[in-house]
N, C-alpha and C. Protein backbone atom coordinates (compact mmCIF):
# COMPACT_ATOMS: atom_id res chain seq x y z
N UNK A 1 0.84 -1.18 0.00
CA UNK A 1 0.00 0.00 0.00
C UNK A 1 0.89 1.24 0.00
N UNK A 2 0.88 2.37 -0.85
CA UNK A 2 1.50 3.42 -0.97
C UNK A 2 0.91 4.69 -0.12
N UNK A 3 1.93 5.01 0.97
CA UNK A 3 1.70 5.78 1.66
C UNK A 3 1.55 7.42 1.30
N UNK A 4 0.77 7.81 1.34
CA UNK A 4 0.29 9.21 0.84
C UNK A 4 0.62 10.36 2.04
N UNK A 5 1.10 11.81 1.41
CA UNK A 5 1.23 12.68 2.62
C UNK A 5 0.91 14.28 2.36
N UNK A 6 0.58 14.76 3.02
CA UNK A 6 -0.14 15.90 3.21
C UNK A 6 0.52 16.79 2.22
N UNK A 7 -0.89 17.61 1.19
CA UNK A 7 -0.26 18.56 0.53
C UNK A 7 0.89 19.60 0.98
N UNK A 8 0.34 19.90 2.02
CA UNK A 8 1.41 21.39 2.61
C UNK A 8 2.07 20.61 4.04
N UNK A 9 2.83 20.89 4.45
CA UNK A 9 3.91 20.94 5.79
C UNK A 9 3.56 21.77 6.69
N UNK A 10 3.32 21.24 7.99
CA UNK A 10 3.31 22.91 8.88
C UNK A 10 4.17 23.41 9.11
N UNK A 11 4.40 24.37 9.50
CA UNK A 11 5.62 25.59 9.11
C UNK A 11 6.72 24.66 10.55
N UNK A 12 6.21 23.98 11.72
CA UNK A 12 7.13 23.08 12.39
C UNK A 12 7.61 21.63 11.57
N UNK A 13 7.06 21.48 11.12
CA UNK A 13 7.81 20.43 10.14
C UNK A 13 8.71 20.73 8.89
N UNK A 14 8.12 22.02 8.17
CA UNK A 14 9.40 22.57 7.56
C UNK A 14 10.60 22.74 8.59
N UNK A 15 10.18 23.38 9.70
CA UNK A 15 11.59 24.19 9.87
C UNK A 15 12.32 22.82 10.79
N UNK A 16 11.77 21.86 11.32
CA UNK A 16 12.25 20.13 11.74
C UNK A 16 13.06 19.88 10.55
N UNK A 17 12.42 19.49 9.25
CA UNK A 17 13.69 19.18 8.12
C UNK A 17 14.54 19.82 7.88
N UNK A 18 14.56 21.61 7.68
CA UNK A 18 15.55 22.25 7.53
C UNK A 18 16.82 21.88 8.96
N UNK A 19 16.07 22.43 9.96
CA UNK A 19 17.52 21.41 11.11
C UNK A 19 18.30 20.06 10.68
N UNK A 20 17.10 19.12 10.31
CA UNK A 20 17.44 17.61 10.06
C UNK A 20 18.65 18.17 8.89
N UNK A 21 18.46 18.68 8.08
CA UNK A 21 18.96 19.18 6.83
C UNK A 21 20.58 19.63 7.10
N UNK A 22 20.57 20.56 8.47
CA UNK A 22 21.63 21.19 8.81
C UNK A 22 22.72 20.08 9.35
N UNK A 23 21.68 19.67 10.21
CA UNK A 23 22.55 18.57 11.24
C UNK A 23 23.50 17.57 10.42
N UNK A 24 22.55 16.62 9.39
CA UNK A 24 23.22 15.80 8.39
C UNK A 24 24.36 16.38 7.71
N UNK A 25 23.96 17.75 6.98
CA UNK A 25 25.42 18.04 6.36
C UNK A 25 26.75 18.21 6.89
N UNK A 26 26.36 18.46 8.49
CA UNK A 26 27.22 18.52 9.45
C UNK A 26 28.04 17.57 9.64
N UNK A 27 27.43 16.16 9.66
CA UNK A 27 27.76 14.85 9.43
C UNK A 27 28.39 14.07 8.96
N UNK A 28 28.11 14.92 7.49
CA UNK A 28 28.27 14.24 6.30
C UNK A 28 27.38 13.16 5.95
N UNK A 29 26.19 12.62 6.30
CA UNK A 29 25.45 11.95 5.91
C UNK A 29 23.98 12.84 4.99
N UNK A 30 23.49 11.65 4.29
CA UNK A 30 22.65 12.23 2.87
C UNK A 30 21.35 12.25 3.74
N UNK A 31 20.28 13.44 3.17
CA UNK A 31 19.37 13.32 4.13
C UNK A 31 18.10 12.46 2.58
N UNK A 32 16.82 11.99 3.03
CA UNK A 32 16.44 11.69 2.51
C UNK A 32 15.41 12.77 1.43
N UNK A 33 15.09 12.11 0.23
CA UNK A 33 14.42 12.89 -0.42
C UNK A 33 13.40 13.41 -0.08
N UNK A 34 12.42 12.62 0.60
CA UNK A 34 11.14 13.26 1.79
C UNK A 34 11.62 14.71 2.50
N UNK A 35 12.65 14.15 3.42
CA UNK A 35 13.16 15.54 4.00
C UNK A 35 13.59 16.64 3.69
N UNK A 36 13.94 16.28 2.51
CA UNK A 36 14.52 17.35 1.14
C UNK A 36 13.55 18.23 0.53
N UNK A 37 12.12 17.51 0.27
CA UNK A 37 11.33 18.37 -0.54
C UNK A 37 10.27 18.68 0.62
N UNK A 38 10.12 18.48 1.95
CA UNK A 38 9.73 19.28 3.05
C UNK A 38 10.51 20.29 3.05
N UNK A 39 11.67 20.45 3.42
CA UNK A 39 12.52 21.43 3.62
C UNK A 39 12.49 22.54 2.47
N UNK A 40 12.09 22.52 1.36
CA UNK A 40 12.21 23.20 0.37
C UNK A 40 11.02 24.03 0.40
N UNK A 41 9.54 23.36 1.14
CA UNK A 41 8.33 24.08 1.39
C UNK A 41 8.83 25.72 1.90
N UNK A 42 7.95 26.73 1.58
CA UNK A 42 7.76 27.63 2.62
C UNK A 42 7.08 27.95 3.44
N UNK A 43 7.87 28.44 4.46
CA UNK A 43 6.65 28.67 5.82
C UNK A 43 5.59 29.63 5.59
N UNK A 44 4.78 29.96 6.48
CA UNK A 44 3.63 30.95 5.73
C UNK A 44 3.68 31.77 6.15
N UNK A 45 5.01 32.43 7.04
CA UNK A 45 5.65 33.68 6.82
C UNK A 45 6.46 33.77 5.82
N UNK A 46 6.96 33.36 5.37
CA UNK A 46 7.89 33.50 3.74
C UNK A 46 6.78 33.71 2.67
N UNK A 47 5.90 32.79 2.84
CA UNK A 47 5.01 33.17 1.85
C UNK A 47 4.42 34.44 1.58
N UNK A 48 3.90 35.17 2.80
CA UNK A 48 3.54 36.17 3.43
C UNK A 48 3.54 37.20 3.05
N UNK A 49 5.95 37.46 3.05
CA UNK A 49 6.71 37.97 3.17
C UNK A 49 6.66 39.09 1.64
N UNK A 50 6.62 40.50 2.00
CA UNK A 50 6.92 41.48 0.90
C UNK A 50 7.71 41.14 0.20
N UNK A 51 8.33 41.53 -0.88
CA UNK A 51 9.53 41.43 -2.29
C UNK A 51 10.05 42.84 -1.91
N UNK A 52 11.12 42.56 -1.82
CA UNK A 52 12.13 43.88 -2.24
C UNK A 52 11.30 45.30 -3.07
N UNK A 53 10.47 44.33 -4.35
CA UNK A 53 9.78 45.46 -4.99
C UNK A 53 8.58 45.88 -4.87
N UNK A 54 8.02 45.11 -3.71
CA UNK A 54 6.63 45.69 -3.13
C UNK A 54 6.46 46.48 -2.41
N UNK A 55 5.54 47.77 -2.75
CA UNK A 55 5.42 48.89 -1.65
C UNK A 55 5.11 48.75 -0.36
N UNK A 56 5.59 48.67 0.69
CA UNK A 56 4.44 48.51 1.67
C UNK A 56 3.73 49.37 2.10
N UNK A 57 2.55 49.46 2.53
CA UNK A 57 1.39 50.09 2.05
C UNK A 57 0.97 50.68 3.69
């Protein structure tokens, strides 16, 4: 049976893989691809987050 997983990440599980992410390279060990494309999510303050070229208002 193929295990299925949640469209979005909560912004604690992104920022859990990004550590996991840190720690491993630290290591030198490979982190897995799961943890890889969590970590790549943004939190929904980044999302949020103005552009350089947006006025703020």
């Amino acid at each position: 049976m193929a295990t299925t997983t949640a469209p979005r990440a909560t912004d604690a599980q992104i920022n859990a893989a990004r550590g996991k992410l840190a720690i491993d390279k630290k290591l030198g060990r490979s982190s897995s691809a799961r943890i890889k494309a969590i970590a790549a999510q943004k939190t929904s303050s980044e999302q949020h987050d103005l552009g350089p070229d947006t006025p703020a208002s």
